[in-house]
C-alpha atoms as a PDB file:
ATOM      1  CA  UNK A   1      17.999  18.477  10.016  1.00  0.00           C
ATOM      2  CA  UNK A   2      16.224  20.608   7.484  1.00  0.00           C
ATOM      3  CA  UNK A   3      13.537  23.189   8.919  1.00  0.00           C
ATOM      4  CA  UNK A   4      10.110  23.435   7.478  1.00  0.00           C
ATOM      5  CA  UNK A   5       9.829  25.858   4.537  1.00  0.00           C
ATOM      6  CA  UNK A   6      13.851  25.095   3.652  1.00  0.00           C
ATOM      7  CA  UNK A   7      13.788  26.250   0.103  1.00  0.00           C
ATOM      8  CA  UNK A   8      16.177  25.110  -3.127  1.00  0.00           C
ATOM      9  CA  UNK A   9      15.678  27.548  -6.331  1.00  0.00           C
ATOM     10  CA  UNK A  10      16.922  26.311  -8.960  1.00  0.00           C
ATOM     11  CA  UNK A  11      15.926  26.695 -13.399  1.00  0.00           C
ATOM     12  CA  UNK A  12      12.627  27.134 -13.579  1.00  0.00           C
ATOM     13  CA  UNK A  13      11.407  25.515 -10.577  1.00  0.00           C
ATOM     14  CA  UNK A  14      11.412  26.052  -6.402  1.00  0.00           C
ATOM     15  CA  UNK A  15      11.424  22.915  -3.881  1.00  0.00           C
ATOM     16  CA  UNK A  16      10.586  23.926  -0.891  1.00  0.00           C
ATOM     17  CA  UNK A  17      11.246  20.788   1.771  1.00  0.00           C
ATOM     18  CA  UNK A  18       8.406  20.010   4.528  1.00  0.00           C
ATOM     19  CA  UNK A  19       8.165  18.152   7.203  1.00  0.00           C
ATOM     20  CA  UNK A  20       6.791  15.121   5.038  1.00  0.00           C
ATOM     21  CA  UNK A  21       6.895  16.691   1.813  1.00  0.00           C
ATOM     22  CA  UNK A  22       7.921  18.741  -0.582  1.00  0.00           C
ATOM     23  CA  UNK A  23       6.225  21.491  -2.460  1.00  0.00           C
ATOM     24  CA  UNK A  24       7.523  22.069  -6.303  1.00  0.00           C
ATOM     25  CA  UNK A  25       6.383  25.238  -7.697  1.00  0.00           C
ATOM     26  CA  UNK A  26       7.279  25.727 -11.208  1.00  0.00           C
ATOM     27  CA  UNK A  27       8.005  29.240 -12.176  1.00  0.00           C
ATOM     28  CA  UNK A  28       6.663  30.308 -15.498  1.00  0.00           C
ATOM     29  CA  UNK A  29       8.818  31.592 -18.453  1.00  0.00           C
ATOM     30  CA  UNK A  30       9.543  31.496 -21.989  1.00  0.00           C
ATOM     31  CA  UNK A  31      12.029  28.795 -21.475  1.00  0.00           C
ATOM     32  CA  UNK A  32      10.200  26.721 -18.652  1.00  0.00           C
ATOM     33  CA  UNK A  33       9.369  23.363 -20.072  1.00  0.00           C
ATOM     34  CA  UNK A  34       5.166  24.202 -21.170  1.00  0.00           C
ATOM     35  CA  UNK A  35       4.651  20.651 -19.170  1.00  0.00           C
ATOM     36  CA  UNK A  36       5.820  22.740 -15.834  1.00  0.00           C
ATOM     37  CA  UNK A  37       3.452  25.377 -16.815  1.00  0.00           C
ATOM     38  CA  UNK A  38       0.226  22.950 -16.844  1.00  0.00           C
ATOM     39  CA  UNK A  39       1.595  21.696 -13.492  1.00  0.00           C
ATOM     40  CA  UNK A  40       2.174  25.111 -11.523  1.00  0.00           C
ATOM     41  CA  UNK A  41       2.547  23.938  -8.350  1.00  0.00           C
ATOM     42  CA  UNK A  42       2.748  20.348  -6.686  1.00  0.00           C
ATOM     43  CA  UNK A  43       2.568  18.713  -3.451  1.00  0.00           C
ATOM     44  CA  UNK A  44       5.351  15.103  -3.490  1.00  0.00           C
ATOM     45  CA  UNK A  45       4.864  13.314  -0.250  1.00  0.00           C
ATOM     46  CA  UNK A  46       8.070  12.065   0.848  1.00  0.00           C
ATOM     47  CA  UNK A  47       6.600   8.645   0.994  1.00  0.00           C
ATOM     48  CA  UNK A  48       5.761   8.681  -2.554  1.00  0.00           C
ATOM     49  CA  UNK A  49       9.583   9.133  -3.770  1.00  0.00           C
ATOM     50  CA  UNK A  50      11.946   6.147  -3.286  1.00  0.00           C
ATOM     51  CA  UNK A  51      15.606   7.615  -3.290  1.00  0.00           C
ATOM     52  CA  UNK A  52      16.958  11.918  -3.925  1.00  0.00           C
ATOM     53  CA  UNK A  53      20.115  12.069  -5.542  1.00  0.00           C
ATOM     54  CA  UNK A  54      22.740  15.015  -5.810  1.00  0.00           C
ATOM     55  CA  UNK A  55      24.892  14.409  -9.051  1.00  0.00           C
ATOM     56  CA  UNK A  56      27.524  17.152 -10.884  1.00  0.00           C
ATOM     57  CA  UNK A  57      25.818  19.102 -13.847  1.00  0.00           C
ATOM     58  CA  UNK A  58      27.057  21.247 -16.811  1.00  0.00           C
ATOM     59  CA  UNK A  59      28.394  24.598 -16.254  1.00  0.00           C
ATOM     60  CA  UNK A  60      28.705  25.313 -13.016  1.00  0.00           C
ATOM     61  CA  UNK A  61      25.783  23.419 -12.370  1.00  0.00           C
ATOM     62  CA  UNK A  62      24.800  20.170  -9.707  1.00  0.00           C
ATOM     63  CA  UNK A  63      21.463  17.754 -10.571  1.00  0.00           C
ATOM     64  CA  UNK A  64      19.031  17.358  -8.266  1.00  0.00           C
ATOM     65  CA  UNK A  65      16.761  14.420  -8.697  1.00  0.00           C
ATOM     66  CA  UNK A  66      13.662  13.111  -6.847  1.00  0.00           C
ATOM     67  CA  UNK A  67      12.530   9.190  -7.442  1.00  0.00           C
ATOM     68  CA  UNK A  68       8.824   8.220  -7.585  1.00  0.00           C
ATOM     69  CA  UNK A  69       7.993   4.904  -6.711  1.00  0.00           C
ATOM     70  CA  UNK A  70       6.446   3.352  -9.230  1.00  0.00           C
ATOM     71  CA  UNK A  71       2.325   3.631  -8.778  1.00  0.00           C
ATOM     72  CA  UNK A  72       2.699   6.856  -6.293  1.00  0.00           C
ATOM     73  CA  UNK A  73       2.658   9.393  -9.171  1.00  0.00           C
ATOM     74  CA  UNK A  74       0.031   9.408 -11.760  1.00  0.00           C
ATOM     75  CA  UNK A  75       1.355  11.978 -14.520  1.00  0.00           C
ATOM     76  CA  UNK A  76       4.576   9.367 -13.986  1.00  0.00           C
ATOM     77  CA  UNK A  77       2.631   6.266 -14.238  1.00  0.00           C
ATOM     78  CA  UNK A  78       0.853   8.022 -17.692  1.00  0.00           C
ATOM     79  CA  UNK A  79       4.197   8.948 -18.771  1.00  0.00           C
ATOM     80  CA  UNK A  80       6.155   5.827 -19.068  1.00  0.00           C
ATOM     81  CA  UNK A  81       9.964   7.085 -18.915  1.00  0.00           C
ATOM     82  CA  UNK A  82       8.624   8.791 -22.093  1.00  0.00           C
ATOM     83  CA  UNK A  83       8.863  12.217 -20.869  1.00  0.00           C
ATOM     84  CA  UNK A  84      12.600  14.412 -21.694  1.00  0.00           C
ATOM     85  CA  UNK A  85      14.886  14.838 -19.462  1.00  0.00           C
ATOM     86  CA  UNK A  86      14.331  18.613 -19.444  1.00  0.00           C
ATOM     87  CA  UNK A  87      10.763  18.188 -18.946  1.00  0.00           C
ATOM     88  CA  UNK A  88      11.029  15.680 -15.941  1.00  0.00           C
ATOM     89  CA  UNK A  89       9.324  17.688 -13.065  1.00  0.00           C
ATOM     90  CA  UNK A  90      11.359  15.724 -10.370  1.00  0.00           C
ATOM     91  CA  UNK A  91      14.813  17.453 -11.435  1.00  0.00           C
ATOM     92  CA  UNK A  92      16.059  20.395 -10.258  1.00  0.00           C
ATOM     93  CA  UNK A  93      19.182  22.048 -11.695  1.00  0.00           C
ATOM     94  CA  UNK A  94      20.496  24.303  -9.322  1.00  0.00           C
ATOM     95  CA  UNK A  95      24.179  26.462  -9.703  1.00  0.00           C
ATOM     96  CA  UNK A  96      27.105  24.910  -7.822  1.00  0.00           C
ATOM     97  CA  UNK A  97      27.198  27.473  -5.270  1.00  0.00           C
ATOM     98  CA  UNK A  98      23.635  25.865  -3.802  1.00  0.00           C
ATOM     99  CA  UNK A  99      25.742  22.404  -3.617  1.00  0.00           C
ATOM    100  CA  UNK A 100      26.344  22.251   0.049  1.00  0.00           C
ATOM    101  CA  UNK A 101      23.103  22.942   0.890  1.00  0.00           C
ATOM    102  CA  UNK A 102      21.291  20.805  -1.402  1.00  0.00           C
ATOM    103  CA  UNK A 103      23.658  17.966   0.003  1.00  0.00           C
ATOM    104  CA  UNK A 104      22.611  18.503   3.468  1.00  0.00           C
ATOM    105  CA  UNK A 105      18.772  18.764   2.723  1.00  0.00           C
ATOM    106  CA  UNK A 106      18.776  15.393   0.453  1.00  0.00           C
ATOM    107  CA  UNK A 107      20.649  13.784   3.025  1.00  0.00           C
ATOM    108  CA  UNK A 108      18.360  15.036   5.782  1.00  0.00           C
ATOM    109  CA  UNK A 109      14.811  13.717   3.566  1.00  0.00           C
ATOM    110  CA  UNK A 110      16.797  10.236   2.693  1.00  0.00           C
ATOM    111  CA  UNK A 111      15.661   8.819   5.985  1.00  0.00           C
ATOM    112  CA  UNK A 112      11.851   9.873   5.597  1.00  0.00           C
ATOM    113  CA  UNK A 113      10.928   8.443   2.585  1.00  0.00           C
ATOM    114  CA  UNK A 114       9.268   5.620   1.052  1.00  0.00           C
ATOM    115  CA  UNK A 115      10.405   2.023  -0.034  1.00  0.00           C
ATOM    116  CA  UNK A 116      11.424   1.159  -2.730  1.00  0.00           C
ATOM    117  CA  UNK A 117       9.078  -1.719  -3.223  1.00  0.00           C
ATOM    118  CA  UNK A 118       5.828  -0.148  -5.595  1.00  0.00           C
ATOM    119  CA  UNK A 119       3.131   1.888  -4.145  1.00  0.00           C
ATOM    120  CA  UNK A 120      -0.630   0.278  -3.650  1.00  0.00           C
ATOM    121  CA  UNK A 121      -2.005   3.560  -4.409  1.00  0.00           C
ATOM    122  CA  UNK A 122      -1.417   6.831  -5.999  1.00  0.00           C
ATOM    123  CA  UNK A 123      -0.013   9.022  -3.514  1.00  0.00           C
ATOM    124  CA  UNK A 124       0.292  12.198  -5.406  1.00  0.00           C
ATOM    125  CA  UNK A 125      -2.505  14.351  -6.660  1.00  0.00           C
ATOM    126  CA  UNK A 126      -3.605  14.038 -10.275  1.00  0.00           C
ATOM    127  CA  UNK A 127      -2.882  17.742 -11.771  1.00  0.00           C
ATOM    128  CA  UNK A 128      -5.944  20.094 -12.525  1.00  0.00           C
ATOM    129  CA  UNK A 129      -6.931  19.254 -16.453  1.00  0.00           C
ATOM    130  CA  UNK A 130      -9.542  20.665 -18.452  1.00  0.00           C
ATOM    131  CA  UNK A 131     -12.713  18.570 -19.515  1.00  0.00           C
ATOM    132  CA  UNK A 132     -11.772  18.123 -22.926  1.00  0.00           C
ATOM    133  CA  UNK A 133      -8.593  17.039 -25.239  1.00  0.00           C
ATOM    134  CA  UNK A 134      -8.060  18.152 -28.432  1.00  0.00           C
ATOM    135  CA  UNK A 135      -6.638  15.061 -30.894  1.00  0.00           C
ATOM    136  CA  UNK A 136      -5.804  15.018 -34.655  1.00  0.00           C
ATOM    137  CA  UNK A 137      -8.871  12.862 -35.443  1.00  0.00           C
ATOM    138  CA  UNK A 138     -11.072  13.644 -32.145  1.00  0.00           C
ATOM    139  CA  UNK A 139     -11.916  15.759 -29.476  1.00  0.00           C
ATOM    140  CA  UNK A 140     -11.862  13.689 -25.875  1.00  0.00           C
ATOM    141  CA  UNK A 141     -14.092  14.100 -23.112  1.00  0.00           C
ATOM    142  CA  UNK A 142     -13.788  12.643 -19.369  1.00  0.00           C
ATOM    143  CA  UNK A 143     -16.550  14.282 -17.173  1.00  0.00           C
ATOM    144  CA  UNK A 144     -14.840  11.803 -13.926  1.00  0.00           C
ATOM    145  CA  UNK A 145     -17.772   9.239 -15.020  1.00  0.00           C
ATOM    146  CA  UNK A 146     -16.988   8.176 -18.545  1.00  0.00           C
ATOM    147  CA  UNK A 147     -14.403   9.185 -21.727  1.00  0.00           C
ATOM    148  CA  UNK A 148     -16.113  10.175 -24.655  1.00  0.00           C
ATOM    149  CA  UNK A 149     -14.739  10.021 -28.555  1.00  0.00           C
ATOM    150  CA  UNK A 150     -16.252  12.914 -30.449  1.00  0.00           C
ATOM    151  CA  UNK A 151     -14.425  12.246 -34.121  1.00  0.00           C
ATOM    152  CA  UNK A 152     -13.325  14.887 -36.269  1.00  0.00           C
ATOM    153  CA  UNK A 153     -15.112  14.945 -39.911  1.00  0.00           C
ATOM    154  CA  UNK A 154     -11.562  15.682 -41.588  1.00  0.00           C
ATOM    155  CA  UNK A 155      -8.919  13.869 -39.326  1.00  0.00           C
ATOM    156  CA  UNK A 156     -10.727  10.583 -38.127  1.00  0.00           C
ATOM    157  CA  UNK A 157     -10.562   7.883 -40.546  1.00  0.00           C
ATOM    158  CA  UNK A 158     -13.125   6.018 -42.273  1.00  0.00           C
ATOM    159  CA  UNK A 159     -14.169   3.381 -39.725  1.00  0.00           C
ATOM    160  CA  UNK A 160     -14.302   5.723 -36.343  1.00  0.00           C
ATOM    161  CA  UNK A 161     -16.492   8.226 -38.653  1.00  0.00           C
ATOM    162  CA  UNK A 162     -18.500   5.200 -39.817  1.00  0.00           C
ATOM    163  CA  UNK A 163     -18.837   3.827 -36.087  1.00  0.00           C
ATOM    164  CA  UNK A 164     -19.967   7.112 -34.333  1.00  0.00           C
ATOM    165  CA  UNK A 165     -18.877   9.051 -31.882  1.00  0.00           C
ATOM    166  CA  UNK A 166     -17.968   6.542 -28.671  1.00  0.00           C
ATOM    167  CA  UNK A 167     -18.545   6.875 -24.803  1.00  0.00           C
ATOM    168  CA  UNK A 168     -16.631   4.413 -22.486  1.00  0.00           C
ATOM    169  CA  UNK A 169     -17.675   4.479 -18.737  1.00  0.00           C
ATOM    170  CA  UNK A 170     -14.552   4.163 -15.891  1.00  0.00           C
ATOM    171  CA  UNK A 171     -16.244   0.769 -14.991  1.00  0.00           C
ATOM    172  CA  UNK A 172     -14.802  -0.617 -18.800  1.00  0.00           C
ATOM    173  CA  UNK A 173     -11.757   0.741 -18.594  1.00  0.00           C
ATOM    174  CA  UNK A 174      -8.594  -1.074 -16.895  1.00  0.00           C
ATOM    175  CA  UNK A 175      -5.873   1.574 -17.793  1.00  0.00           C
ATOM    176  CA  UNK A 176      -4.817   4.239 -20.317  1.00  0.00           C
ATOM    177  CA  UNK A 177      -1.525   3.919 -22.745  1.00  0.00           C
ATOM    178  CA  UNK A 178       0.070   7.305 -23.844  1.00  0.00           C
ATOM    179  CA  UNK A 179       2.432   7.310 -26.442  1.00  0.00           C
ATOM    180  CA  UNK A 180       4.202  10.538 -27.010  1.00  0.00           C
ATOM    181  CA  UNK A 181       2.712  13.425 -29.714  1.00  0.00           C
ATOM    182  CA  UNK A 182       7.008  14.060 -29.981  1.00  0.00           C
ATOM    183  CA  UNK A 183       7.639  10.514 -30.691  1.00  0.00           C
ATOM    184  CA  UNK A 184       5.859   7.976 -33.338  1.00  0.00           C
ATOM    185  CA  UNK A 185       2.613   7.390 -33.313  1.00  0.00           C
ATOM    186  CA  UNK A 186       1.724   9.716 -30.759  1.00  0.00           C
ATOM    187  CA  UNK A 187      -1.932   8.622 -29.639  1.00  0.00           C
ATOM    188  CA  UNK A 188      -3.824   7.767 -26.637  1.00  0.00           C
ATOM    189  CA  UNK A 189      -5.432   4.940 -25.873  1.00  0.00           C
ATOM    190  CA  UNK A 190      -7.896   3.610 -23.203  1.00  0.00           C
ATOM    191  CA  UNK A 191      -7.423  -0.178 -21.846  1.00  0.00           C
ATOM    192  CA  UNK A 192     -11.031  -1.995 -22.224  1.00  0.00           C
ATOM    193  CA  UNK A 193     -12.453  -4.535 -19.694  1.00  0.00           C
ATOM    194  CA  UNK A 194     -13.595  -6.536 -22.695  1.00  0.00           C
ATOM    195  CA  UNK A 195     -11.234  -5.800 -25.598  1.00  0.00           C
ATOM    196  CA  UNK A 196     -10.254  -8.955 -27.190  1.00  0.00           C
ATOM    197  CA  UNK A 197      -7.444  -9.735 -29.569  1.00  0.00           C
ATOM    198  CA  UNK A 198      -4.369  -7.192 -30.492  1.00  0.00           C
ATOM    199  CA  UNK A 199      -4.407  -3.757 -30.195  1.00  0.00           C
ATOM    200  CA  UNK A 200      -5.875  -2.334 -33.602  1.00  0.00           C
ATOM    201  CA  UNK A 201      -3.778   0.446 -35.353  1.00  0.00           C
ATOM    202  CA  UNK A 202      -4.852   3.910 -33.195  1.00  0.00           C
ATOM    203  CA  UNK A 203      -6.778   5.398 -36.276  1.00  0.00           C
ATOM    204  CA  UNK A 204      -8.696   2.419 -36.632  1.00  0.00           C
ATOM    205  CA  UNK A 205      -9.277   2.018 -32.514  1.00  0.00           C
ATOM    206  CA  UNK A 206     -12.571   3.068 -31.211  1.00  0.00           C
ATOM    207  CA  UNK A 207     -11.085   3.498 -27.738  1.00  0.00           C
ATOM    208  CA  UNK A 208      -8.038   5.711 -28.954  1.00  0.00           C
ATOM    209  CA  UNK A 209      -7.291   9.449 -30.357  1.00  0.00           C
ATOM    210  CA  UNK A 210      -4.377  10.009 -32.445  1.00  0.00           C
ATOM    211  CA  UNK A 211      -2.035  12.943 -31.922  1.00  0.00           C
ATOM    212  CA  UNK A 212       0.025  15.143 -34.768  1.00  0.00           C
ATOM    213  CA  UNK A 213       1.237  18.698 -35.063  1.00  0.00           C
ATOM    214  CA  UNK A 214      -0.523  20.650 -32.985  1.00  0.00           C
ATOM    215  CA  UNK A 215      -2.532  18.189 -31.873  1.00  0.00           C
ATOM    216  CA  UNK A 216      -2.606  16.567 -28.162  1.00  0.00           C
ATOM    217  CA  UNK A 217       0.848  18.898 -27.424  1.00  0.00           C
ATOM    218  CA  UNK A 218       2.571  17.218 -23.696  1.00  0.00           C
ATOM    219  CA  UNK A 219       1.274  19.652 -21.523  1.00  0.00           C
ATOM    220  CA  UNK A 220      -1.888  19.195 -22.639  1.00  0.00           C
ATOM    221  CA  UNK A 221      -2.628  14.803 -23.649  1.00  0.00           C
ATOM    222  CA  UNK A 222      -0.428  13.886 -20.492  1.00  0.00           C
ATOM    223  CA  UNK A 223      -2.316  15.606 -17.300  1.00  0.00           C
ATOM    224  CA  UNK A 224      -5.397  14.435 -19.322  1.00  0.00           C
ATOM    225  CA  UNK A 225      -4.268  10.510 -19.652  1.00  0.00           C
ATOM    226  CA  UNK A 226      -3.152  10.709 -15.681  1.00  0.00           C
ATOM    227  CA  UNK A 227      -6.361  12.170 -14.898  1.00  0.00           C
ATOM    228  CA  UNK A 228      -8.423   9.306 -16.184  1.00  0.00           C
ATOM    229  CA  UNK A 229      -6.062   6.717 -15.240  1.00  0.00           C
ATOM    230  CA  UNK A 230      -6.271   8.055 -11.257  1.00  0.00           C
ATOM    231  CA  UNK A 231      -9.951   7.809 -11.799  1.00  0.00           C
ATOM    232  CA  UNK A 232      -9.747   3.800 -13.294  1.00  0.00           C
ATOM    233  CA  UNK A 233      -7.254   2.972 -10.577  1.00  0.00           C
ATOM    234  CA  UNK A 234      -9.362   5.007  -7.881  1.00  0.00           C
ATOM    235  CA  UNK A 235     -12.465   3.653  -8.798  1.00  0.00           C
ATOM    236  CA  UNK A 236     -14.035   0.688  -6.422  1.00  0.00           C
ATOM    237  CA  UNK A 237     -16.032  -1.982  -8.355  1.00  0.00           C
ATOM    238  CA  UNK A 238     -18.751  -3.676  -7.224  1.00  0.00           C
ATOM    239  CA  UNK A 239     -18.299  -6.806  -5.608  1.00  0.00           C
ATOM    240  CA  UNK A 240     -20.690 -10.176  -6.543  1.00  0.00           C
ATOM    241  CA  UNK A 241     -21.785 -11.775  -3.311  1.00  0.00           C
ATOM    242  CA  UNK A 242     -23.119 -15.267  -2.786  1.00  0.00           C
ATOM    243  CA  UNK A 243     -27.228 -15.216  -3.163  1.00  0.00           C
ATOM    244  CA  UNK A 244     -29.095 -17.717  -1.448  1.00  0.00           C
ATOM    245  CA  UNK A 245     -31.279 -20.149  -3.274  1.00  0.00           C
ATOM    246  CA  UNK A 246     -34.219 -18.697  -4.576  1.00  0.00           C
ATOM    247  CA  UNK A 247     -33.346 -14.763  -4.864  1.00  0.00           C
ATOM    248  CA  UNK A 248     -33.411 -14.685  -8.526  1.00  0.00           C
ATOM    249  CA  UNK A 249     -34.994 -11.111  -8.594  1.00  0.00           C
ATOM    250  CA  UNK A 250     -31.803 -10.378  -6.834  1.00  0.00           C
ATOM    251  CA  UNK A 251     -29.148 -11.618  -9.232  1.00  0.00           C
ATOM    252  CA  UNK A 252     -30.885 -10.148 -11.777  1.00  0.00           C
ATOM    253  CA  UNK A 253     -30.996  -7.145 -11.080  1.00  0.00           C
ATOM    254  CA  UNK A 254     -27.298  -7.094 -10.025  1.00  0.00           C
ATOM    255  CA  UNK A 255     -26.920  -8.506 -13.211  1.00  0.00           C
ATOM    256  CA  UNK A 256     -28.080  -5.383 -14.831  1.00  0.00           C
ATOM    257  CA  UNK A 257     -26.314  -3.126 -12.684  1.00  0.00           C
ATOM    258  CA  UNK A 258     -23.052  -5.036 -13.860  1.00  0.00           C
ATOM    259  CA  UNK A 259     -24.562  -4.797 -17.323  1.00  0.00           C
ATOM    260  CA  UNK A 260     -25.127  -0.929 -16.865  1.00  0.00           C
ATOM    261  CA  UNK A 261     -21.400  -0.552 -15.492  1.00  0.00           C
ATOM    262  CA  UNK A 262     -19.791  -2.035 -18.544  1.00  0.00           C
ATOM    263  CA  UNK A 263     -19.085  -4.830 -16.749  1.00  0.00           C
ATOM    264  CA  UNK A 264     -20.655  -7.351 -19.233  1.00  0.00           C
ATOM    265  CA  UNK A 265     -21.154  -7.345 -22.826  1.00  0.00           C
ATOM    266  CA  UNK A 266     -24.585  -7.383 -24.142  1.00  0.00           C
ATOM    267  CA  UNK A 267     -23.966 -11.446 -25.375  1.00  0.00           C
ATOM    268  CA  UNK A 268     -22.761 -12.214 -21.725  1.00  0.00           C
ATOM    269  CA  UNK A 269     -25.442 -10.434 -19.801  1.00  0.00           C
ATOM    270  CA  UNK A 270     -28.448 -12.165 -22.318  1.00  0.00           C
ATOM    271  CA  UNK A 271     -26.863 -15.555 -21.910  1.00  0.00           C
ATOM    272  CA  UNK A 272     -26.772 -14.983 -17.645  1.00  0.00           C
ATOM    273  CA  UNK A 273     -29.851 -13.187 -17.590  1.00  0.00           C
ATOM    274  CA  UNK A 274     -31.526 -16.604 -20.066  1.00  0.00           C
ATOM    275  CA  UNK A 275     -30.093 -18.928 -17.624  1.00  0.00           C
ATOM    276  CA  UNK A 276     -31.591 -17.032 -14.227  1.00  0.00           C
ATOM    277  CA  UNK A 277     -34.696 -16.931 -15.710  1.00  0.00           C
END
């Protein structure tokens, strides 16, 4: 059975295994992945991983890998299987000599951590972002209240300029899509309570900032996206409750605190708030 503080150092990165956890600090370098330097250190409950494997590497080398359940992580969630293999932050290569060790520590965590059925909550920590993201056609906001849209006068196209600058409480948000500045159509995109229709192209979304060179890098759009999206998911809305006959000043002025939230468009509060009075 491993002790607590057993440690595996491997390329770029330390696990060290606790009793129901384990602690990833990411050492910093010119060849550590810049994600692992936005994430410096990390706390992975054993609950929140689903299976640790041991496989054979390249060059002398064996694979350690760590499996989030899907919905304990986050940065994971955000991330989509988008992220490259050398910048996942659950795998450790380690040099063959480190094998037998390794094998005995995996084997010793297998028995201690979660199911493999989904998590019902985030179980790992959202990392430490800054309050704003620089896009291609926007700068992005998220105070833990609300995401703003500040466009940019040269990169934003003609219908976000002609629009104006946007703020979206967490109440109208259901979720956040991140697609990749290395890939396509890098961009990122907030999930609206009321959106109706398709998605619109990202330069032409109100609710999404497009990425390009040197703009919304990894390290920087994906803590950000997993940082609102454990605030949307964290978030408790209100709940309507049955009124008895009579309490209109009631309703209404839940309806207006529903109305304040983003919870109803203007047309749907004016047609509930016609019909109370």
């Amino acid at each position: 059975m491993c002790r607590m503080g057993d440690v595996l150092a491997g390329n770029h990165a330390v696990w060290e295994f606790d009793s129901d956890s384990v602690i990833i600090r990411f050492a910093r370098g010119l060849r550590t992945p810049r994600l692992w330097h936005a994430l410096r250190e990390r706390r992975i409950p054993l609950e929140a991983l689903s299976e640790v494997t041991l496989t054979g590497g390249k060059r002398d080398t064996v694979v350690l890998r760590a499996v989030p359940r899907a919905g304990a992580d986050p940065l994971m969630e955000a991330a989509a299987g988008q992220l490259k293999e050398s910048c996942d932050p659950y795998r450790l290569v380690l040099p063959a000599e480190s094998a037998a060790r390794a094998t005995a520590l995996t084997e010793d965590v297998r028995g201690r951590l979660g199911p493999a059925t989904a998590a019902e909550r985030f179980l790992v920590r959202v990392p430490e972002v800054t309050a704003h993201l620089k896009a291609y056609d926007a700068r992005v906001g998220f105070d833990g209240t609300a995401v703003t849209f500040h466009w940019s006068r040269t990169g934003a196209s003609s219908a976000k300029w002609k629009a104006g600058d946007q703020r979206y409480p967490l109440a109208a948000v259901t979720g956040v899509a991140w697609r990749s500045p290395e890939g396509p159509e890098g961009h990122l995109r907030l999930r609206l309570r009321d959106a109706a229709g398709g998605d619109a192209p990202p330069d032409h979304d109100l609710a999404a900032a497009v990425f390009g060179v040197g703009y919304g890098a990894v390290h920087e759009s994906l803590p950000f996206a997993a940082a609102v999206l454990a605030a949307v998911r964290g978030r408790r809305l209100p709940v309507a409750t049955a009124s008895p006959k009579g309490a209109g000043g009631d309703r209404l002025h839940h309806l207006r605190e529903l109305h304040s939230a983003g919870l109803l468009t203007d047309a749907e509060y004016s047609a509930l708030r016609d019909r109370l009075g």
